[in-house]
Structures are given as C-alpha cells and as structure tokens.
PDB file of N, CA and C in Angstrom:
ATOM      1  N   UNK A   1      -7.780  34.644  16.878  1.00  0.00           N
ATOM      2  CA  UNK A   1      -6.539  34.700  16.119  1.00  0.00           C
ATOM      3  C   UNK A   1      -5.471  33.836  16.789  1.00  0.00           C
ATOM      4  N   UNK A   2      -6.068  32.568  17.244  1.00  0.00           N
ATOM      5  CA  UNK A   2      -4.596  32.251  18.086  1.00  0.00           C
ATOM      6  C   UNK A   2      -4.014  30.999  17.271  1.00  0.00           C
ATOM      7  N   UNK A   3      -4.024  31.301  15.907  1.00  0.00           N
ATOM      8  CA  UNK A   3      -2.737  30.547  15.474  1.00  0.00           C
ATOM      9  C   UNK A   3      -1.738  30.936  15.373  1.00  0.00           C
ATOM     10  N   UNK A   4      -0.524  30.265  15.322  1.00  0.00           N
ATOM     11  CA  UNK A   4       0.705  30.858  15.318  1.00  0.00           C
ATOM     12  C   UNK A   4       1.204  30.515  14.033  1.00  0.00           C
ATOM     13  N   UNK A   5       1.435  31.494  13.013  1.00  0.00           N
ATOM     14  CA  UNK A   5       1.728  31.724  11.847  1.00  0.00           C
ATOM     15  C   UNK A   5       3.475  31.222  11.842  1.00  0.00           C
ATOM     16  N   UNK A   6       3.811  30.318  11.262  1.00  0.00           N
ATOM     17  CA  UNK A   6       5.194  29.860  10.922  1.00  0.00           C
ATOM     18  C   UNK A   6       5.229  31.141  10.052  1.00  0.00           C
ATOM     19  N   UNK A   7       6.972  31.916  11.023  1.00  0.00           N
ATOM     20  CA  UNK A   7       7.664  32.703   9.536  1.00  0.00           C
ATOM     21  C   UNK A   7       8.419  32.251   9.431  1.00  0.00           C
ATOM     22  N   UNK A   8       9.002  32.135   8.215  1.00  0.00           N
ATOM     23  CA  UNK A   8      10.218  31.308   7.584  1.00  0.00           C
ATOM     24  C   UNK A   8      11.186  32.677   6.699  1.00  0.00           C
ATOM     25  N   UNK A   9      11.822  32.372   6.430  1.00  0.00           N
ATOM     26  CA  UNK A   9      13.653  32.990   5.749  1.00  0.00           C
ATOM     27  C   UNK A   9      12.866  34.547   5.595  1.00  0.00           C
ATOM     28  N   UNK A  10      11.259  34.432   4.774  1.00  0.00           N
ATOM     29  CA  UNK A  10      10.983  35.933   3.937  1.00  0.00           C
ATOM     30  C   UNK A  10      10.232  36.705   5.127  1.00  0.00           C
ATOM     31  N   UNK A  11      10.603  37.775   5.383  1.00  0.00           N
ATOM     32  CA  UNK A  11       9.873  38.660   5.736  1.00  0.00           C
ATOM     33  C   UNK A  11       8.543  39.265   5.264  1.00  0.00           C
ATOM     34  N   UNK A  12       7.189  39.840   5.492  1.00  0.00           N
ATOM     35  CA  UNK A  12       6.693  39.877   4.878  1.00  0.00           C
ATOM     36  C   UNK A  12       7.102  41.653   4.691  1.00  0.00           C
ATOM     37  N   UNK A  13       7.047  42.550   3.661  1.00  0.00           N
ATOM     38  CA  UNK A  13       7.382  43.654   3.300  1.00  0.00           C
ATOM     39  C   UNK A  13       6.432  44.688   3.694  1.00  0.00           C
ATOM     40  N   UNK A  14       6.438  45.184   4.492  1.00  0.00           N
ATOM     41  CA  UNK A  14       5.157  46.401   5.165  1.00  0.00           C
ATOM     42  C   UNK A  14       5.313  47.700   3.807  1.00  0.00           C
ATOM     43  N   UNK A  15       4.499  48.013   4.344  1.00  0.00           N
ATOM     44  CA  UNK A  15       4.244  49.530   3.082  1.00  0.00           C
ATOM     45  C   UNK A  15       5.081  50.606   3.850  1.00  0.00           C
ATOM     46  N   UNK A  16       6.111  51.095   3.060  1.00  0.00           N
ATOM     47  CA  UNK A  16       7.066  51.779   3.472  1.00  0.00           C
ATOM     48  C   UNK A  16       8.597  51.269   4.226  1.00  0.00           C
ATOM     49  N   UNK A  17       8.377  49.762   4.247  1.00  0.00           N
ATOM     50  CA  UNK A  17       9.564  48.796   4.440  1.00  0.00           C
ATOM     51  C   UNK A  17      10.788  49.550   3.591  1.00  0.00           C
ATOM     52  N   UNK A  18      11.486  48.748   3.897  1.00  0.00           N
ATOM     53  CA  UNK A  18      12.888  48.772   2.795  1.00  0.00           C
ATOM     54  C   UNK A  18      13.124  47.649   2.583  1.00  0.00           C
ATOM     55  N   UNK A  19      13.568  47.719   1.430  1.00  0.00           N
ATOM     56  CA  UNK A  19      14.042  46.378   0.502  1.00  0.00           C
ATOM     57  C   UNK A  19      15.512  46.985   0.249  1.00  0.00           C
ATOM     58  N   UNK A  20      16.444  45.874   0.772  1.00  0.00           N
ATOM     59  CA  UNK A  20      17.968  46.127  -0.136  1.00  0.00           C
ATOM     60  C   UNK A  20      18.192  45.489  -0.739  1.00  0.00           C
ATOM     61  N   UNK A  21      19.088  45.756  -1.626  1.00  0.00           N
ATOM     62  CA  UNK A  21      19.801  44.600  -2.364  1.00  0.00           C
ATOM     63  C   UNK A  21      20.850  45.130  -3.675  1.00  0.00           C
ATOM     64  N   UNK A  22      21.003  43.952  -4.660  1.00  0.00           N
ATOM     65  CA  UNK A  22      21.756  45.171  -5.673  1.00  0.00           C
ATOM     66  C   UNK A  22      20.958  45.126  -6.842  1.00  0.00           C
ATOM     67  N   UNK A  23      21.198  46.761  -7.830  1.00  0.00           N
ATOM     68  CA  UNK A  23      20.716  47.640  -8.178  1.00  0.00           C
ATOM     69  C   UNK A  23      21.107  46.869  -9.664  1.00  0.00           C
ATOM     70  N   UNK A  24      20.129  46.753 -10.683  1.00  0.00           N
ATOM     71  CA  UNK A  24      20.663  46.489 -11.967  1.00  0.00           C
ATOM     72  C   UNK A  24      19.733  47.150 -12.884  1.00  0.00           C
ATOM     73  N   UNK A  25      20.133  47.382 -14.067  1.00  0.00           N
ATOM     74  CA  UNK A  25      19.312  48.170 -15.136  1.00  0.00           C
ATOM     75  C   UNK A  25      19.370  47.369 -16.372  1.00  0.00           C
ATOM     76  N   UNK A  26      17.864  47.362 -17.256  1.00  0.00           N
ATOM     77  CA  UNK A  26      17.696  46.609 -17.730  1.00  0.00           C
ATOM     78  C   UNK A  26      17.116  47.399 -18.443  1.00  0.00           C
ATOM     79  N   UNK A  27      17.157  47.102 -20.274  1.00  0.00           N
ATOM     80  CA  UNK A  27      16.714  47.994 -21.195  1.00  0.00           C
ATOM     81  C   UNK A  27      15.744  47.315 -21.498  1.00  0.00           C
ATOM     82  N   UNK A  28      14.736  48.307 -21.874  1.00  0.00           N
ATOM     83  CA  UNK A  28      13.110  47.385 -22.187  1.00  0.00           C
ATOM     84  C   UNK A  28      12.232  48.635 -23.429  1.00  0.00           C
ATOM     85  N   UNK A  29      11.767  48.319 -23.941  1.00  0.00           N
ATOM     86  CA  UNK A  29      11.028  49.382 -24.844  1.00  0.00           C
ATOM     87  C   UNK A  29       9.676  49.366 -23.876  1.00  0.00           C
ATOM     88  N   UNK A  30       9.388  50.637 -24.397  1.00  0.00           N
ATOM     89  CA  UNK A  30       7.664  50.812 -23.623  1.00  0.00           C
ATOM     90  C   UNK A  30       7.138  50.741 -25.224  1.00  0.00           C
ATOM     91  N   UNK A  31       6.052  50.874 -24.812  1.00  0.00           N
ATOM     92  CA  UNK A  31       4.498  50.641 -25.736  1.00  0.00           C
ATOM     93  C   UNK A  31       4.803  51.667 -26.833  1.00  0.00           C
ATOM     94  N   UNK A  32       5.208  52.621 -26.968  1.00  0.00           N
ATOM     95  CA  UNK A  32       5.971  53.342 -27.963  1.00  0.00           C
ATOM     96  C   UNK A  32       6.766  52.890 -29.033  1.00  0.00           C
ATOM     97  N   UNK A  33       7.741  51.511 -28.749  1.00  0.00           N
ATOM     98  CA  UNK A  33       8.729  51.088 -28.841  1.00  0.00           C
ATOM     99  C   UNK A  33      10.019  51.942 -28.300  1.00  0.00           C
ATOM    100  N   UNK A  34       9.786  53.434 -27.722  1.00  0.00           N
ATOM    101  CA  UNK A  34      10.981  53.917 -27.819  1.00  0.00           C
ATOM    102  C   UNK A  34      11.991  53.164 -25.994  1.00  0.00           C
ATOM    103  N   UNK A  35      12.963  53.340 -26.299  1.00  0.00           N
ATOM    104  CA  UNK A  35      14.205  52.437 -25.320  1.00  0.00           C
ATOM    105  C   UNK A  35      13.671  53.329 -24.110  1.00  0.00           C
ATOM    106  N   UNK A  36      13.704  52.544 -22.994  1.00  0.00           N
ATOM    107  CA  UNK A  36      13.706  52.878 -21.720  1.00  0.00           C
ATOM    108  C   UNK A  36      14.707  52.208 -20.165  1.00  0.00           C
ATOM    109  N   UNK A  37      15.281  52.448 -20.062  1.00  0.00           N
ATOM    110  CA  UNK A  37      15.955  51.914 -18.688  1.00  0.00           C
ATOM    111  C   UNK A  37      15.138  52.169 -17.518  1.00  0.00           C
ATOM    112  N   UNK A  38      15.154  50.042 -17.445  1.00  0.00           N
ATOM    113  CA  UNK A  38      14.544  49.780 -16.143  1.00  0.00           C
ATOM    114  C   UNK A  38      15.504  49.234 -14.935  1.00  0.00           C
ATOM    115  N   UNK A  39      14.659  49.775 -13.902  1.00  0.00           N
ATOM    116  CA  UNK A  39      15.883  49.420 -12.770  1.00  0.00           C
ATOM    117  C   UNK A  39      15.140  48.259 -12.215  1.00  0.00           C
ATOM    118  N   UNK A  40      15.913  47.372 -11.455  1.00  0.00           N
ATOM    119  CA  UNK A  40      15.566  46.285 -11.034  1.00  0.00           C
ATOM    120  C   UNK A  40      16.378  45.892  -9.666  1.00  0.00           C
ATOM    121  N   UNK A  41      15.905  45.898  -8.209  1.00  0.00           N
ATOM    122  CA  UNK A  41      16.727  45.474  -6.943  1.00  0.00           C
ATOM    123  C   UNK A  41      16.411  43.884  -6.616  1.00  0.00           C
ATOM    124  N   UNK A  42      17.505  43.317  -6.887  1.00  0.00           N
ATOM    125  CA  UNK A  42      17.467  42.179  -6.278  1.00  0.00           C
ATOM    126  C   UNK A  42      17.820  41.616  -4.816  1.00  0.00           C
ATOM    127  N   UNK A  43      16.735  41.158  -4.103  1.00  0.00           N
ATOM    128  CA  UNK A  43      17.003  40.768  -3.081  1.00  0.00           C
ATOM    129  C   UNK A  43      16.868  39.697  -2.531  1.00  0.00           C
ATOM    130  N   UNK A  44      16.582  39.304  -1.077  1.00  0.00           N
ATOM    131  CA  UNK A  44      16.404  37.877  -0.819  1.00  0.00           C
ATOM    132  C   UNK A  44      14.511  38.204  -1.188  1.00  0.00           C
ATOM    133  N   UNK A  45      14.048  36.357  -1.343  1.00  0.00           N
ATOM    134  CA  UNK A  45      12.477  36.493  -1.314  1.00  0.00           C
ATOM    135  C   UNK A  45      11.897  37.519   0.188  1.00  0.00           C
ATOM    136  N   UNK A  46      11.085  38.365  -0.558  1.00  0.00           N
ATOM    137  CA  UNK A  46      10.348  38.789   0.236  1.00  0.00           C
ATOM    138  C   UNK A  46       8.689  38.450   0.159  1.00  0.00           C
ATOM    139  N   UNK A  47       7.988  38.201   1.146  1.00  0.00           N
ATOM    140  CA  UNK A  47       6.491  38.372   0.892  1.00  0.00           C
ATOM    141  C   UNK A  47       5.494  39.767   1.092  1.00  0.00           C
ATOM    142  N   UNK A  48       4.463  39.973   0.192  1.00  0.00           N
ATOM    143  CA  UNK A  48       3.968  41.523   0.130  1.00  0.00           C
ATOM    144  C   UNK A  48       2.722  40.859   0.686  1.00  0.00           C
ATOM    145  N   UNK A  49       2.365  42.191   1.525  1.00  0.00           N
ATOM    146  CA  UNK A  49       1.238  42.322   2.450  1.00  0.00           C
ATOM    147  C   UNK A  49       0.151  41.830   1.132  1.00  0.00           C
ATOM    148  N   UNK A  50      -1.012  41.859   1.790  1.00  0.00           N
ATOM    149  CA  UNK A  50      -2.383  41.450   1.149  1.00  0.00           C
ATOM    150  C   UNK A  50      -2.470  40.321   0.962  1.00  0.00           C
ATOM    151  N   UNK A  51      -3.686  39.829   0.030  1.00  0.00           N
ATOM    152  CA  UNK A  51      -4.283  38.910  -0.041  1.00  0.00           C
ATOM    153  C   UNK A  51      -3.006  38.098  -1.516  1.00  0.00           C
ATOM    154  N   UNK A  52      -2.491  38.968  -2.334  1.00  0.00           N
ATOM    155  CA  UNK A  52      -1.310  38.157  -3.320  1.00  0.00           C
ATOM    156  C   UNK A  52       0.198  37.841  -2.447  1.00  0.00           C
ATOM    157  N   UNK A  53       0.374  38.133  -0.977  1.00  0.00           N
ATOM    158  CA  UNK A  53       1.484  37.904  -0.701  1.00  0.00           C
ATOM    159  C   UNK A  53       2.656  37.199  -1.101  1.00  0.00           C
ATOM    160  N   UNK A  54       2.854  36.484  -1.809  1.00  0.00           N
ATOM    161  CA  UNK A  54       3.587  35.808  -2.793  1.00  0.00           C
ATOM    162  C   UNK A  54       3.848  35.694  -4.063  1.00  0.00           C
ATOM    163  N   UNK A  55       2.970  36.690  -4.507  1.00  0.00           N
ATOM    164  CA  UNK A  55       2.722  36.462  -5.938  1.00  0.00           C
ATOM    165  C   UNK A  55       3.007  35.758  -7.158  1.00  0.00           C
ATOM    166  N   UNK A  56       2.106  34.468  -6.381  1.00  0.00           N
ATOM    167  CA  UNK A  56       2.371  33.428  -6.917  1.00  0.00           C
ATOM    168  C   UNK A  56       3.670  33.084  -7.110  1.00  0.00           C
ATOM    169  N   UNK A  57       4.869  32.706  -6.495  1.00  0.00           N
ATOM    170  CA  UNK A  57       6.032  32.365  -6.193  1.00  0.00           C
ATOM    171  C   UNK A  57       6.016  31.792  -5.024  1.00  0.00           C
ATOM    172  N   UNK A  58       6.453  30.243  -5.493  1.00  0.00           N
ATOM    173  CA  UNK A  58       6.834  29.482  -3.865  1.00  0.00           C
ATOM    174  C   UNK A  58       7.362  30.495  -2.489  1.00  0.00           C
ATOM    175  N   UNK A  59       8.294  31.619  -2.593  1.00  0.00           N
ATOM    176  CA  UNK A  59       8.933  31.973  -1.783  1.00  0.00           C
ATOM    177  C   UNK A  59       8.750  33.413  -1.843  1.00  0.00           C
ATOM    178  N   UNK A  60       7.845  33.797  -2.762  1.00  0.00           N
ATOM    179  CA  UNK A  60       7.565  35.727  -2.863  1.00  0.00           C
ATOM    180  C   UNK A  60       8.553  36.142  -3.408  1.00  0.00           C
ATOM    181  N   UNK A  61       8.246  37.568  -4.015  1.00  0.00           N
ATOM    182  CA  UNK A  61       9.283  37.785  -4.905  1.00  0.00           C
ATOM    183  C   UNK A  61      10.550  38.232  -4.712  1.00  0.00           C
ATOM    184  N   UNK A  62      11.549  38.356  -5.386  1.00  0.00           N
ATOM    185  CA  UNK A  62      12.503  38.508  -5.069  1.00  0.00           C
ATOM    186  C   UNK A  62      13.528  39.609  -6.178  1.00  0.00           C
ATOM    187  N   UNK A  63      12.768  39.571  -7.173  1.00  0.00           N
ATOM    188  CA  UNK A  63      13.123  40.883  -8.166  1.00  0.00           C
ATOM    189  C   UNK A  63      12.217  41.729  -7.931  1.00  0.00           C
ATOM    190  N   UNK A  64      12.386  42.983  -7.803  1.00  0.00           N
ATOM    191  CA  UNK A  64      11.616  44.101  -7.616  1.00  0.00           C
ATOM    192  C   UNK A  64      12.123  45.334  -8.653  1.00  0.00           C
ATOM    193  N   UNK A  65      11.116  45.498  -9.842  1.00  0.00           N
ATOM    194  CA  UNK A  65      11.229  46.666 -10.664  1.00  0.00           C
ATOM    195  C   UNK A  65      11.116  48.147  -9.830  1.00  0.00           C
ATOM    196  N   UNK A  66      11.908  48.874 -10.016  1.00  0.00           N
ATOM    197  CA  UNK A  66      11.803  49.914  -9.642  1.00  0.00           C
ATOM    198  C   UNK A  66      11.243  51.189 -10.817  1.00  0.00           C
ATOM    199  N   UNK A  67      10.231  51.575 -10.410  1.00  0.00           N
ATOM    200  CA  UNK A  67       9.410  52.403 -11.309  1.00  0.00           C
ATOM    201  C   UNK A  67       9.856  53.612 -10.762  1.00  0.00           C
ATOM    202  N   UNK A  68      10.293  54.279 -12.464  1.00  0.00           N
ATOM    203  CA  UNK A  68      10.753  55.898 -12.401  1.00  0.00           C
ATOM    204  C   UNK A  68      10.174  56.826 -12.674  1.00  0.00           C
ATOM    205  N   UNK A  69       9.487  58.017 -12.045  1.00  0.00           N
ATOM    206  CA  UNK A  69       8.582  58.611 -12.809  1.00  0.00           C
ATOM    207  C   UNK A  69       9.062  59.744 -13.333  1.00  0.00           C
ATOM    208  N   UNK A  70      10.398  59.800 -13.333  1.00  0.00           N
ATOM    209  CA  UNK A  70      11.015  61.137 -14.277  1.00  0.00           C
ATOM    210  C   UNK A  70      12.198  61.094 -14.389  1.00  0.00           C
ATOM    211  N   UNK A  71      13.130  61.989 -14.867  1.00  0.00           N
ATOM    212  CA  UNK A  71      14.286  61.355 -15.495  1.00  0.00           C
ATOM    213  C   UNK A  71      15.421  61.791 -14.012  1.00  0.00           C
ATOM    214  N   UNK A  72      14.782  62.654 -12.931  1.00  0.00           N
ATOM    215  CA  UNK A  72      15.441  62.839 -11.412  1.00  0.00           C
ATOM    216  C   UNK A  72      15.871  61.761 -11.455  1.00  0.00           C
ATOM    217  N   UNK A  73      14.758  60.887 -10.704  1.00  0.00           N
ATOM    218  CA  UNK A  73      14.226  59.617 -10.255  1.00  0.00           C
ATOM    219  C   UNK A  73      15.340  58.657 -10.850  1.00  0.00           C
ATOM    220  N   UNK A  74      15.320  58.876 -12.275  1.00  0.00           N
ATOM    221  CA  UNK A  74      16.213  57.909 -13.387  1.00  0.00           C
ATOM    222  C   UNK A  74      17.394  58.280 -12.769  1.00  0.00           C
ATOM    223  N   UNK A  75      17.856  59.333 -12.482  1.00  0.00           N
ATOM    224  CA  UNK A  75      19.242  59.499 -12.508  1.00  0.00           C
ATOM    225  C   UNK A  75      20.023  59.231 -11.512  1.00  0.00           C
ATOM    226  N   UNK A  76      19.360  59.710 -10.242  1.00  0.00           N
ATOM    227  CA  UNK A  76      19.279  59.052  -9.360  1.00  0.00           C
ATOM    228  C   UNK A  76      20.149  57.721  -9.149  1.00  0.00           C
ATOM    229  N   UNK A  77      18.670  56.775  -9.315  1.00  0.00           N
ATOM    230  CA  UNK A  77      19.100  55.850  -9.285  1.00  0.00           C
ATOM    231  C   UNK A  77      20.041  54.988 -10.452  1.00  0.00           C
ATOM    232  N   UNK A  78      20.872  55.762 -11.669  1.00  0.00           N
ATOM    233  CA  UNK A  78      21.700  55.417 -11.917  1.00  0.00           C
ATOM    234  C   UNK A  78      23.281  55.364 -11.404  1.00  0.00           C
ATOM    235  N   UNK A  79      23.010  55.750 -10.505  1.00  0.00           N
ATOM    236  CA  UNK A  79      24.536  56.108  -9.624  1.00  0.00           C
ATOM    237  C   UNK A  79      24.593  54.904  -9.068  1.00  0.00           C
ATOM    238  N   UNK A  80      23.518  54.111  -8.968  1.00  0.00           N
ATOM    239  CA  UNK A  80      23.464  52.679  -7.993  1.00  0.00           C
ATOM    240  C   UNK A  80      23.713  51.566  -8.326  1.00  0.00           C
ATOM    241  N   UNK A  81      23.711  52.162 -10.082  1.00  0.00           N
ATOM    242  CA  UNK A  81      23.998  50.475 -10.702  1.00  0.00           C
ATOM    243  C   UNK A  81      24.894  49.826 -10.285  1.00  0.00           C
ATOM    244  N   UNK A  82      24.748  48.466 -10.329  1.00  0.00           N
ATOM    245  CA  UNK A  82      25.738  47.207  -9.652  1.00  0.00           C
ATOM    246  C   UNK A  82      26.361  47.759  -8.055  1.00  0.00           C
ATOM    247  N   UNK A  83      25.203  48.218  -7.651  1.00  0.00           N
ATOM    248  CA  UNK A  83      25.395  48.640  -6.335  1.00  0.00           C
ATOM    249  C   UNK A  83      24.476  47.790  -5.119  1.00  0.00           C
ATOM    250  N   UNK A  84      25.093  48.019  -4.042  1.00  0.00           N
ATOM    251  CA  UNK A  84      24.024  47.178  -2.884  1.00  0.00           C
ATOM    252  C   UNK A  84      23.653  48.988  -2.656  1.00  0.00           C
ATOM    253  N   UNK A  85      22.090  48.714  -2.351  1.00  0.00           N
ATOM    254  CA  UNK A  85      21.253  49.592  -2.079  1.00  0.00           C
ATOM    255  C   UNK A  85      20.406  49.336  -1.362  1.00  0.00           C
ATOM    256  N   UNK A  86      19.879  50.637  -0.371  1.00  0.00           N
ATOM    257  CA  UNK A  86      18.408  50.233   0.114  1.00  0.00           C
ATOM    258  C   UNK A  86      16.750  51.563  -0.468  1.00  0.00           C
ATOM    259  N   UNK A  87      16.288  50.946  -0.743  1.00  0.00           N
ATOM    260  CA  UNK A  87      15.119  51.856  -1.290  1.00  0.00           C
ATOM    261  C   UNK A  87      14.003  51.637  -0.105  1.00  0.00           C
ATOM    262  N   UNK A  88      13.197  52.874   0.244  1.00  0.00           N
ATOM    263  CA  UNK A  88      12.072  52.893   1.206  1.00  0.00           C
ATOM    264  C   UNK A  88      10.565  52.320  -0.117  1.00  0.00           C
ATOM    265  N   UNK A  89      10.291  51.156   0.145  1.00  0.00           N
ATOM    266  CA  UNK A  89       9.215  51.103  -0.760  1.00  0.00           C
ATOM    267  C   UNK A  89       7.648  51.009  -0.285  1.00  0.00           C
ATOM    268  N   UNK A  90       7.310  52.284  -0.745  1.00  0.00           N
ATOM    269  CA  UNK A  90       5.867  53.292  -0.094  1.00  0.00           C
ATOM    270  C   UNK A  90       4.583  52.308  -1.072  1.00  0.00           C
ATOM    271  N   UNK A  91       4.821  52.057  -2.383  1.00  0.00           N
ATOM    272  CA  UNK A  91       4.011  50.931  -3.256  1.00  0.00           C
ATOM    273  C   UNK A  91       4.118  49.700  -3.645  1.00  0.00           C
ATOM    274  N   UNK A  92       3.949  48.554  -3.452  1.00  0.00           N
ATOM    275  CA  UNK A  92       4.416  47.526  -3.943  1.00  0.00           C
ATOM    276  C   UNK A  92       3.540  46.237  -4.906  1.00  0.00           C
ATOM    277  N   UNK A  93       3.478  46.226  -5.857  1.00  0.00           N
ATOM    278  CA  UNK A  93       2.063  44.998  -6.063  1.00  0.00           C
ATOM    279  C   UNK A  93       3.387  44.098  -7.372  1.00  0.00           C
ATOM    280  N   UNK A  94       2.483  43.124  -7.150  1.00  0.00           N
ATOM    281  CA  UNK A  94       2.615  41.787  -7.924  1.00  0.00           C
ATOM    282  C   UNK A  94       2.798  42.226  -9.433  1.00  0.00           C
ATOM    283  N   UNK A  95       3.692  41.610 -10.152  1.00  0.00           N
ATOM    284  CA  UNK A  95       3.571  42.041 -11.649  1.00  0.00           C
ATOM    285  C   UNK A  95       2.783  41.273 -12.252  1.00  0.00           C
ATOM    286  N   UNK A  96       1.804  41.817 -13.207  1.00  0.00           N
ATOM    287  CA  UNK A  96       0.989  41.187 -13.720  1.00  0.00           C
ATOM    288  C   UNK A  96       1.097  40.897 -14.962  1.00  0.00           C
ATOM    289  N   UNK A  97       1.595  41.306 -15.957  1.00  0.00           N
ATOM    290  CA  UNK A  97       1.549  41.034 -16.943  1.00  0.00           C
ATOM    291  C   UNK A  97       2.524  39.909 -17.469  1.00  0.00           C
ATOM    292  N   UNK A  98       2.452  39.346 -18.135  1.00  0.00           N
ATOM    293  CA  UNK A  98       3.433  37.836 -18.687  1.00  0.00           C
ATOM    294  C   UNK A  98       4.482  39.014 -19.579  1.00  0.00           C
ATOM    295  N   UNK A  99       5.444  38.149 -19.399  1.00  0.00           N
ATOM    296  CA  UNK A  99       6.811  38.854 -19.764  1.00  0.00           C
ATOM    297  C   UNK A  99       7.196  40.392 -19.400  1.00  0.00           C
ATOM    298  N   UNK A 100       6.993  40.347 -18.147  1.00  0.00           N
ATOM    299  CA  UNK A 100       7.593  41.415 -16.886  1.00  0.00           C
ATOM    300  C   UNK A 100       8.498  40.702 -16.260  1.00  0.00           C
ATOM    301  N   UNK A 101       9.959  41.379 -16.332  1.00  0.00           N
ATOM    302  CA  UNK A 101      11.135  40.453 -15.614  1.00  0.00           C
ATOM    303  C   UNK A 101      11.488  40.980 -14.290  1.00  0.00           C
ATOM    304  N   UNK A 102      10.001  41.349 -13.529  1.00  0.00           N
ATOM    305  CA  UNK A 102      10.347  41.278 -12.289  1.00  0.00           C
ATOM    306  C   UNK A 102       9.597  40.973 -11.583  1.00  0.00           C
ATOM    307  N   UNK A 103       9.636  40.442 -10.541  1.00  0.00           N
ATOM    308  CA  UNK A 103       8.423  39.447  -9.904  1.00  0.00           C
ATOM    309  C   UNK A 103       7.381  40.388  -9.256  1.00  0.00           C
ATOM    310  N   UNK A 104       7.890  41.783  -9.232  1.00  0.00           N
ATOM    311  CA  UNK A 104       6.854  42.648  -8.360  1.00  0.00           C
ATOM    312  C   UNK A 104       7.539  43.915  -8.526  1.00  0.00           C
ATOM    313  N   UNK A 105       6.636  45.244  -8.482  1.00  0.00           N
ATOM    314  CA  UNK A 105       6.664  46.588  -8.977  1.00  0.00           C
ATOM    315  C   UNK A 105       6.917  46.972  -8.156  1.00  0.00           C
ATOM    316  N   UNK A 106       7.419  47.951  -7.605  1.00  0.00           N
ATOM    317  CA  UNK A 106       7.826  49.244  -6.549  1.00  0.00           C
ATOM    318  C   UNK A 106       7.417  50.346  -7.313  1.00  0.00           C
ATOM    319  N   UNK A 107       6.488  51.127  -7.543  1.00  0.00           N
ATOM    320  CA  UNK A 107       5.919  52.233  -7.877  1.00  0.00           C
ATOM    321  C   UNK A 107       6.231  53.420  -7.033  1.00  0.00           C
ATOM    322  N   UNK A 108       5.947  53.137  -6.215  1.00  0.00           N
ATOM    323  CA  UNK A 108       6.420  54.988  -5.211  1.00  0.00           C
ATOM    324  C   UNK A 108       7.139  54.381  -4.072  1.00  0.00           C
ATOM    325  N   UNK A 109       8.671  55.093  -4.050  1.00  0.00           N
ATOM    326  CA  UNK A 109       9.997  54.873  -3.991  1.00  0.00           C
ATOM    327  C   UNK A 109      10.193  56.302  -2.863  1.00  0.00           C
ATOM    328  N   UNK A 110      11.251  55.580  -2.176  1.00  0.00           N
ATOM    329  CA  UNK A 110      12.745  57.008  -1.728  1.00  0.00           C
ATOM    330  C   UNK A 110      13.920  55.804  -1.570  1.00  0.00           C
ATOM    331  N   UNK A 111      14.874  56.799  -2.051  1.00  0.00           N
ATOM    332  CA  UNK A 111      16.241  56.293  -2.060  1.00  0.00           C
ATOM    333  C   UNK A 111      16.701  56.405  -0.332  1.00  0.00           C
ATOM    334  N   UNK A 112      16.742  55.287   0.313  1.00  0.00           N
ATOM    335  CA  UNK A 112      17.717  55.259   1.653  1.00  0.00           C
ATOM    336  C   UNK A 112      18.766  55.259   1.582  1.00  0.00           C
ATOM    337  N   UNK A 113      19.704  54.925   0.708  1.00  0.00           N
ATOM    338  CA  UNK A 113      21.395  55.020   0.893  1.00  0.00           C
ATOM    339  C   UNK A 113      21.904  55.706   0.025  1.00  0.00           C
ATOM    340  N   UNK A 114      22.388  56.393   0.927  1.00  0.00           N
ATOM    341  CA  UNK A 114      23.646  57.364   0.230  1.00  0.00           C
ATOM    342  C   UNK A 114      24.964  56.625   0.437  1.00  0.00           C
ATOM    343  N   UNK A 115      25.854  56.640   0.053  1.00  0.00           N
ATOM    344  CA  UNK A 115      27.243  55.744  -0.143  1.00  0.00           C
ATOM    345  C   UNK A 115      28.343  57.281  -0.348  1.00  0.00           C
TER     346      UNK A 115
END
C-alpha cells in the first residue's frame, strides 16, 4: 500500500461522519403522486466511501437528500430550513435514478445541532 493517495478540498465521508451545511426543502411527489417535502443539505463536495466514491461527479457530491422516515423525522428537520446544520450520516449511497435532485441519499440520519 505505499502509495500516497493525493487528498484534495473533499473529504472522503466515513459512515457516521457529519455532513454540514444548509438545510433546504424541496417539494417532490412520490409514486403516488401525492406532495411530499424533501429535505436537501448542501455542502462543500464530499467523496463517499466505496467503490462509487464520487458518484460520478468530478468532485463527489455535494447535495445530499435527506431521507425521512416519519413525519418526527419531517418535523424535525423542518425547524432547519434555510439553516446551517450538521446531520450525523449513519447511510449514504449515490442517487441513482435520473431526475433525483440530489447527488446522493442520506437514508439513516441523527440531527447534531441544536441552535
């Protein structure tokens, strides 16, 4: 292993890292059509562990959907909108599907800042 890996500006994001940044919500229908508010933390590029570390982005992603799994969770993190925040992110993978407006999922979450 003795190359020496250039890191540059992105960190790569460990499982259970934190990601900060600010907090925005974005209305999207699910497969239902019925309205859903999605949260979204923008931060600087980060790179995610594994073999997609970049996901596919020159610089790794840098929007991160925040997945809610109940309306706590939702509410929660509505107190944060247009807020700088930090979230502990325990899941993280690449978004896969075409027309997902965030470069990568956060699935299982804790809120780090209280304000």
């Amino acid at each position: 292993m003795g190359m020496s890996v250039e890191v540059s500006a992105q960190q790569a994001l460990k499982s259970g890292g934190v990601l900060s940044g600010e907090l925005r919500a974005m209305r999207n229908r699910d497969a239902k059509g019925k309205r859903v508010n999605t949260f979204q933390l923008v931060t600087e590029p980060r790179r995610l562990p594994g073999p997609n570390g970049l996901c596919n982005l020159e610089t790794g992603p840098e929007t991160f959907q925040i997945v809610t799994s109940n309306d706590a969770e939702a509410s929660r993190l509505k107190a944060f909108i247009g807020k700088q925040v930090s979230i502990k992110a325990d899941e993280v993978s690449c978004a896969e599907l075409a027309g997902q407006m965030s470069d990568a999922i956060v699935s299982k979450w804790s809120l780090v800042t209280s304000h």
